[in-house]
C-alpha atoms as a PDB file:
ATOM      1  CA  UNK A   1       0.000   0.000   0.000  1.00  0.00           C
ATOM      2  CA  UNK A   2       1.265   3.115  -1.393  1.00  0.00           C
ATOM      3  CA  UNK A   3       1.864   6.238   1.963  1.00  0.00           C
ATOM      4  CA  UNK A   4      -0.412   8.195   0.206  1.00  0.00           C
ATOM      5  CA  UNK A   5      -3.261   5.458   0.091  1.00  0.00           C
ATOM      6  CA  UNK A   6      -2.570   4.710   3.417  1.00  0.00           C
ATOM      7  CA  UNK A   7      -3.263   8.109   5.085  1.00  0.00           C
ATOM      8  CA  UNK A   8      -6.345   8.751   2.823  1.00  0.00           C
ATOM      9  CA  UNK A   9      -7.412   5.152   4.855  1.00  0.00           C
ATOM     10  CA  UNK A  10      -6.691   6.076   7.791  1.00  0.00           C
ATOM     11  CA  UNK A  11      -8.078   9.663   7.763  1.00  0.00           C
ATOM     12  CA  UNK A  12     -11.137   8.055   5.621  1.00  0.00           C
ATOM     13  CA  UNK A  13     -11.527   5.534   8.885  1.00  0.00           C
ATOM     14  CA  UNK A  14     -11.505   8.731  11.210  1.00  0.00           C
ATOM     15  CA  UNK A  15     -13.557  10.894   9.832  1.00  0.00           C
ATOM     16  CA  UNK A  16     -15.925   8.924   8.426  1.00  0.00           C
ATOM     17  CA  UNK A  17     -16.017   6.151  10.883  1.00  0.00           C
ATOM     18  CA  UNK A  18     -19.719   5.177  10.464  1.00  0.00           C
ATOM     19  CA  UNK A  19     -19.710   4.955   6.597  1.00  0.00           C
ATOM     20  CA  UNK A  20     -16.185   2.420   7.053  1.00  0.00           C
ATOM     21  CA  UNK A  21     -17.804   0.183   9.885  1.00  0.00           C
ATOM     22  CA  UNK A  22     -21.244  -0.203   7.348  1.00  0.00           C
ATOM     23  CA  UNK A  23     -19.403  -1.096   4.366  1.00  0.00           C
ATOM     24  CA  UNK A  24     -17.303  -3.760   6.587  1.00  0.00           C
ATOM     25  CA  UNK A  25     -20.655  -5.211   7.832  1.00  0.00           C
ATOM     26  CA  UNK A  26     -21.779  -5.409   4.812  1.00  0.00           C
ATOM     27  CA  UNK A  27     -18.749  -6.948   3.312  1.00  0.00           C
ATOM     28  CA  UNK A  28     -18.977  -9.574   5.821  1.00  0.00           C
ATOM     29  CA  UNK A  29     -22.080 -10.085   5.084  1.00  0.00           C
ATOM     30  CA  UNK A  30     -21.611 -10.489   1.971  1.00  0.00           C
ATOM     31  CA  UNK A  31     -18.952 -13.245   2.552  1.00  0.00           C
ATOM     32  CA  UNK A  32     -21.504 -14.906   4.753  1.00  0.00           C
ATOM     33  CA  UNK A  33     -23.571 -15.458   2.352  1.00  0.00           C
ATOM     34  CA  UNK A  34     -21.500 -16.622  -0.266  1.00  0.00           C
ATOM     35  CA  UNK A  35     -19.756 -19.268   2.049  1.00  0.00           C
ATOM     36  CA  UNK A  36     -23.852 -20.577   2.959  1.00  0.00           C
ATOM     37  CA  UNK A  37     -24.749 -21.026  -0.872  1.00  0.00           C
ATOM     38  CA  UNK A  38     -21.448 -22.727  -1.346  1.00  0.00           C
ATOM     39  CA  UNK A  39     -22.637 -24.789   1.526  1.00  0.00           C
ATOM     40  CA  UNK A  40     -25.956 -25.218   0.304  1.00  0.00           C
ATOM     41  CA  UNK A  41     -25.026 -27.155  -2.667  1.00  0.00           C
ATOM     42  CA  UNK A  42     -23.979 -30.083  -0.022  1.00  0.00           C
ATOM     43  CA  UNK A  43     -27.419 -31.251   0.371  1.00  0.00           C
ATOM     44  CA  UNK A  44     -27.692 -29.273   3.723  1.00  0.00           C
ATOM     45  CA  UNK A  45     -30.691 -27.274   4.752  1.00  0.00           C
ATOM     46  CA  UNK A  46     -30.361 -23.538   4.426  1.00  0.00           C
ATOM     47  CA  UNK A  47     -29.852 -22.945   8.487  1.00  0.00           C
ATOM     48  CA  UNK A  48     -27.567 -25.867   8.336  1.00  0.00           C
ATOM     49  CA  UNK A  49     -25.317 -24.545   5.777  1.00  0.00           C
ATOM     50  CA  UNK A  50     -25.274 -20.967   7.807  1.00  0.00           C
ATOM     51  CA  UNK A  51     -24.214 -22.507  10.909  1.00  0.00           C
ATOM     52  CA  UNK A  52     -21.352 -24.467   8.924  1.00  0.00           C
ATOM     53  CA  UNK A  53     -20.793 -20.760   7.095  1.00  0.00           C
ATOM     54  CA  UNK A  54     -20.108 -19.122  10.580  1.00  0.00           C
ATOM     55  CA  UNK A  55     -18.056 -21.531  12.051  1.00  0.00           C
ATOM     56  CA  UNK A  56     -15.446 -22.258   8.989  1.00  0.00           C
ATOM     57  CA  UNK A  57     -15.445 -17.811   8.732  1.00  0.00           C
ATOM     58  CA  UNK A  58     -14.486 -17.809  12.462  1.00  0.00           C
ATOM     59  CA  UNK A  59     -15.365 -15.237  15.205  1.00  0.00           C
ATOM     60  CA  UNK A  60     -16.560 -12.292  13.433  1.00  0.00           C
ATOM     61  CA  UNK A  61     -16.337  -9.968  16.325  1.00  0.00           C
ATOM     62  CA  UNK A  62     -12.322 -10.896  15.751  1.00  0.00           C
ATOM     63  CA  UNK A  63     -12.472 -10.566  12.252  1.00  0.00           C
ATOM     64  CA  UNK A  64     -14.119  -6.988  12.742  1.00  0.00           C
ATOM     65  CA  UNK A  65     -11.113  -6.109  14.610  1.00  0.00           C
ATOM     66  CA  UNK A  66      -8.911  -7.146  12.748  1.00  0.00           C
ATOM     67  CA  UNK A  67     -10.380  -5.050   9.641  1.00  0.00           C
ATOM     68  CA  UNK A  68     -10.839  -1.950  11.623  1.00  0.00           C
ATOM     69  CA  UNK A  69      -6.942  -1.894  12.597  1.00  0.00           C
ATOM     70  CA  UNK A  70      -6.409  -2.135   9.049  1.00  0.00           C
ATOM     71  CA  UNK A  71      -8.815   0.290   7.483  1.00  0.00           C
ATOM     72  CA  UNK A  72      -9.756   2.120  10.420  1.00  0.00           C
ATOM     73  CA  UNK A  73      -8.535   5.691  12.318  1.00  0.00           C
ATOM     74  CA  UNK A  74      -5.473   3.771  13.819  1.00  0.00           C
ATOM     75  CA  UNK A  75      -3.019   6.243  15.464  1.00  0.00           C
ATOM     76  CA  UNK A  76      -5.461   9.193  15.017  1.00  0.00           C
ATOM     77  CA  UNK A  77      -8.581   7.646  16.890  1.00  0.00           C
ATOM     78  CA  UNK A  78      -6.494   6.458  19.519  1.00  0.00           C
ATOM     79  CA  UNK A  79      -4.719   9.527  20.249  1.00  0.00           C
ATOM     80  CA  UNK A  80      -8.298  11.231  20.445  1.00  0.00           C
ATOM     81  CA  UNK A  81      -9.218   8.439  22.568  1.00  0.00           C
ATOM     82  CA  UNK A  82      -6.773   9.564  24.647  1.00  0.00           C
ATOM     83  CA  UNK A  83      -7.187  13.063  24.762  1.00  0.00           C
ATOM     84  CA  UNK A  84     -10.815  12.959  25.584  1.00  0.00           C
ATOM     85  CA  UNK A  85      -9.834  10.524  28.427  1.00  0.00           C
ATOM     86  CA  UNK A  86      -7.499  12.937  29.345  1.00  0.00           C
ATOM     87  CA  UNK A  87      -9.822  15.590  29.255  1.00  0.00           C
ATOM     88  CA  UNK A  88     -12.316  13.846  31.114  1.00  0.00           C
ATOM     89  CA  UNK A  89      -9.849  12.760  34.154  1.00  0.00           C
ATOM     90  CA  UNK A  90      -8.666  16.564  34.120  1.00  0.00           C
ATOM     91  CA  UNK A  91     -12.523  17.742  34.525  1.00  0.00           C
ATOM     92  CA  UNK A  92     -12.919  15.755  37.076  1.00  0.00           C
ATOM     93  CA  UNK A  93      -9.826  16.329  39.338  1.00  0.00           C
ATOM     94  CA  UNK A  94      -9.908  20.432  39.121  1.00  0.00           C
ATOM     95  CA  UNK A  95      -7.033  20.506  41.682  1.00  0.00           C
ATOM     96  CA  UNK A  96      -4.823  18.121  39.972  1.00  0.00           C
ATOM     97  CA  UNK A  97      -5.795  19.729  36.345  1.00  0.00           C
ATOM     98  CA  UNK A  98      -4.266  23.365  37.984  1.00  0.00           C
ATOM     99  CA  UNK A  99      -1.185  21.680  39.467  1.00  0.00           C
ATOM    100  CA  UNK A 100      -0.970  20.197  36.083  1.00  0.00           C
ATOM    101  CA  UNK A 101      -1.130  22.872  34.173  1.00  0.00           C
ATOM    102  CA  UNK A 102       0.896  25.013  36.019  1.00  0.00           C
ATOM    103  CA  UNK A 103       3.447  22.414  36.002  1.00  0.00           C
ATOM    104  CA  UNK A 104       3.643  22.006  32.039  1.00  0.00           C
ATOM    105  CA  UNK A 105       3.038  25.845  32.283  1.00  0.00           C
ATOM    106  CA  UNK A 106       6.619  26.197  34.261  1.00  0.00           C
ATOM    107  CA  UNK A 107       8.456  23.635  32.344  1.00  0.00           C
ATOM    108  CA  UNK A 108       7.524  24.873  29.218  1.00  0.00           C
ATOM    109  CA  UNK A 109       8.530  28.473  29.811  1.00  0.00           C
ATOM    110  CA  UNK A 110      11.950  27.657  31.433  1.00  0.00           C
ATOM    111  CA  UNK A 111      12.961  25.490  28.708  1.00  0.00           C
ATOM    112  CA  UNK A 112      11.962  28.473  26.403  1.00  0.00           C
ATOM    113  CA  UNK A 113      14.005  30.755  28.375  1.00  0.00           C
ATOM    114  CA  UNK A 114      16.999  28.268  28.259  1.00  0.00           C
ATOM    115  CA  UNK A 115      16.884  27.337  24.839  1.00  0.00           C
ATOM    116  CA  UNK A 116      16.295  31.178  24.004  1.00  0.00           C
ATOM    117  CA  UNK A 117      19.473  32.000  25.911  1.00  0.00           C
ATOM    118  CA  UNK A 118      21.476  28.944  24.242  1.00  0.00           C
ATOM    119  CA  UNK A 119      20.666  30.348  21.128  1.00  0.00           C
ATOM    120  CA  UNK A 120      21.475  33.739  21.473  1.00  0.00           C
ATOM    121  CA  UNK A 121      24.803  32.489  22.572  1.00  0.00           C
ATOM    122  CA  UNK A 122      26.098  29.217  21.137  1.00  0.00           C
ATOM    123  CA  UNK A 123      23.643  29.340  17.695  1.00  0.00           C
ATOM    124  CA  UNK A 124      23.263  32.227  16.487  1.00  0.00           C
ATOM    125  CA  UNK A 125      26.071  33.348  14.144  1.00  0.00           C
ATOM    126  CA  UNK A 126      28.341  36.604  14.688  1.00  0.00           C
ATOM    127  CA  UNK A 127      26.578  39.900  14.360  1.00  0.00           C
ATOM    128  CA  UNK A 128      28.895  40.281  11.544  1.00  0.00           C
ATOM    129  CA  UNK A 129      28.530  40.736   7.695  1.00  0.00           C
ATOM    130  CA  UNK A 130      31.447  38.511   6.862  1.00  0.00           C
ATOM    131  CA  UNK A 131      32.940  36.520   9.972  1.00  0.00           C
ATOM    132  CA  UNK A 132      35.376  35.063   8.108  1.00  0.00           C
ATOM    133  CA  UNK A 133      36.851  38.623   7.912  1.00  0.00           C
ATOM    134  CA  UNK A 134      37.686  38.853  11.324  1.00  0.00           C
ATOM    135  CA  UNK A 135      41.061  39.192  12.682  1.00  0.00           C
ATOM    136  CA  UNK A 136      42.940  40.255  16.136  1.00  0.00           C
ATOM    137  CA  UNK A 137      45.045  43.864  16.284  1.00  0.00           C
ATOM    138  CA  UNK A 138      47.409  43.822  19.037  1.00  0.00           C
ATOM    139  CA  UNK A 139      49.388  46.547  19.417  1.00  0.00           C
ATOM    140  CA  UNK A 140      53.538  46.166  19.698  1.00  0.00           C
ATOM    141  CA  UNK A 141      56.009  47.644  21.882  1.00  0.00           C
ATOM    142  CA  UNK A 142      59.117  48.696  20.539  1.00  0.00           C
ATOM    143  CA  UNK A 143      61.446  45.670  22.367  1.00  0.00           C
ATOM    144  CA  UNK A 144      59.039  42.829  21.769  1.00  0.00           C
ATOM    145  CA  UNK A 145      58.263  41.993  25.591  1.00  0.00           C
ATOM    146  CA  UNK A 146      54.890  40.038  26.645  1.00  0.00           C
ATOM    147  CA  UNK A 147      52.895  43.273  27.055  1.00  0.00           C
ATOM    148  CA  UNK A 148      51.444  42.450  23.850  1.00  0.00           C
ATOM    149  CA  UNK A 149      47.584  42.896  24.031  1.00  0.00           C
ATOM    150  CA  UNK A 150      47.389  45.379  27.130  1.00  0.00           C
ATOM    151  CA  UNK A 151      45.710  48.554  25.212  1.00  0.00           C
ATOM    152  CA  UNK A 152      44.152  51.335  27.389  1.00  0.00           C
ATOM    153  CA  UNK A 153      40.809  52.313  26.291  1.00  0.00           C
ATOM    154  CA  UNK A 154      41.950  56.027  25.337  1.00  0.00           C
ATOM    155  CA  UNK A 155      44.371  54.191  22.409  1.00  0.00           C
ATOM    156  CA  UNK A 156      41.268  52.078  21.726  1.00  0.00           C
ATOM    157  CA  UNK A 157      39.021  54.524  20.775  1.00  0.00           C
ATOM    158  CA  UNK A 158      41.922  56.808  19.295  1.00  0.00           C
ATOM    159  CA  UNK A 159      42.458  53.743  16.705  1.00  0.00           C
ATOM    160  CA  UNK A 160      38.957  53.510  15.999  1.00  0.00           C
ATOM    161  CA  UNK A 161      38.339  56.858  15.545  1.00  0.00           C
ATOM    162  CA  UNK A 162      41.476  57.522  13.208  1.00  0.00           C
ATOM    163  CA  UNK A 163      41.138  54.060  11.525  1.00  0.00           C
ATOM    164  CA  UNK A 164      40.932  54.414   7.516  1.00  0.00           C
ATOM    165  CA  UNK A 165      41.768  50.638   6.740  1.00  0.00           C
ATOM    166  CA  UNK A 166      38.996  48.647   8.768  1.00  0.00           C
ATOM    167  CA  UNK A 167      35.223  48.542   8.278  1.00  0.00           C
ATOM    168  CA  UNK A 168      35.260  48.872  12.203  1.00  0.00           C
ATOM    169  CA  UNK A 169      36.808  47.979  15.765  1.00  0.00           C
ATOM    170  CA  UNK A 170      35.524  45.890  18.744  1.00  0.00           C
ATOM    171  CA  UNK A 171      37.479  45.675  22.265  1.00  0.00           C
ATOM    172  CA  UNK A 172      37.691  42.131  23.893  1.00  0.00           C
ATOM    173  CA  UNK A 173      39.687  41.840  27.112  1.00  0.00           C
ATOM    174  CA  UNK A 174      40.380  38.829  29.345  1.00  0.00           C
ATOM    175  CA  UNK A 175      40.727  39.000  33.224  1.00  0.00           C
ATOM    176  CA  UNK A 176      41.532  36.285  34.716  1.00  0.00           C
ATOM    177  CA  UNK A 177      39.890  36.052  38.367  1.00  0.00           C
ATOM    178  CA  UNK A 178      39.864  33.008  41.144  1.00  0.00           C
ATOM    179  CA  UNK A 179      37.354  32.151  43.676  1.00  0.00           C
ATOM    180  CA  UNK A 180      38.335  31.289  46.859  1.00  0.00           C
ATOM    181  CA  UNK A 181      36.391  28.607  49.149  1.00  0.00           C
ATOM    182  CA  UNK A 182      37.787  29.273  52.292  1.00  0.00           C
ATOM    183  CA  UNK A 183      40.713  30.914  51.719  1.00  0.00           C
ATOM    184  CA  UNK A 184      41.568  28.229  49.135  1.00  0.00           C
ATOM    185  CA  UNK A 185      42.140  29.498  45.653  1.00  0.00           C
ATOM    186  CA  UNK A 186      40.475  26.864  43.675  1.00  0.00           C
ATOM    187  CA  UNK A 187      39.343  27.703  40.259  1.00  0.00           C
ATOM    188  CA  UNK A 188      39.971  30.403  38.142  1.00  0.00           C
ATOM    189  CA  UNK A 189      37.862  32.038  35.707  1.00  0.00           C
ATOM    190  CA  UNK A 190      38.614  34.165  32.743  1.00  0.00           C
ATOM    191  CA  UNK A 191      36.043  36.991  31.984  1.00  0.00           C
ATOM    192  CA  UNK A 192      35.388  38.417  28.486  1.00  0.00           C
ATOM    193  CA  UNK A 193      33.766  41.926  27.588  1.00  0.00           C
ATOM    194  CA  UNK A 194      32.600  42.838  24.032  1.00  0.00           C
ATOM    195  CA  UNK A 195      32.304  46.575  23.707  1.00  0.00           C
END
């Protein structure tokens, strides 16, 4: 069976559930019948051959089962199953339906709130027209020493303002910083500012 056949049966068997269980009574039906007139032509009498009709077709309440998982709602009715049992536990339990809600309520807007923070952060590219132009400008003292990197923010904004070669200038600075747990310097951090 093709995908698209099979959701036009399965929406077919939820939407029109009525029309689907008619035509499969009347299908069995129909197979009834033709198993008692093949029956009939063993000399048997016509209530004879429909009781040896039923019991060679089997339990029809099975069969009927069987048919409706195939051409029936399947995943849709029973999720609406659900959800009206839901519904109806909910109604009747006010209490629980608040704490409920409230709960999914909560959980719902934190992890909005995280994910919205993890993606201003880790997802979202560079505020940047081309990122892959982006370099480091350190400035250089005359012998070469380790001072590299250590620019006041006067000779910042003095190189911004005179620059003529860049599209434009951003200041990052690390600090490195330690927290102490009682007097023990444990861990240390490194702080960066964007400005």
């Amino acid at each position: 069976m093709s995908l698209l056949k099979y959701i036009y049966t399965r929406l077919r068997g939820f939407f029109r559930k009525q029309i689907v269980e008619d035509e499969l009574d009347a299908e069995l039906r129909f197979h009834l019948i033709m198993k008692t007139r093949e029956n009939l032509h063993g000399r048997l009498t016509t209530s004879e051959a429909a009781d040896l009709a039923r019991r060679r077709f089997g339990n029809l309440a099975h069969i009927k089962d069987l048919c409706r998982e195939i051409s029936g709602g399947g995943m849709l009715e029973t999720l609406w199953k659900d959800l009206r049992f839901g519904a109806r536990q909910l109604i009747k339990r006010p209490g629980f339906a608040l704490i409920a809600i409230l709960s999914l309520a909560l959980g719902i807007g934190a992890n909005t709130a995280i994910f919205s923070l993890v993606s201003l952060v880790l997802l979202r590219p560079l505020p940047i027209a081309q990122p892959e132009q982006v370099f480091s400008v350190f400035p250089m003292t005359p012998n070469h020493d380790d001072n590299q990197g250590l620019w006041s923010y006067p000779n910042y904004k003095d190189v911004r303002d005179r620059n003529q070669v860049l599209s434009g200038l951003a200041v990052h600075r690390f600090a490195a910083m330690s927290i102490s747990n009682g007097g023990n310097n444990e861990t240390r951090l490194g702080l960066s500012d964007f400005g």
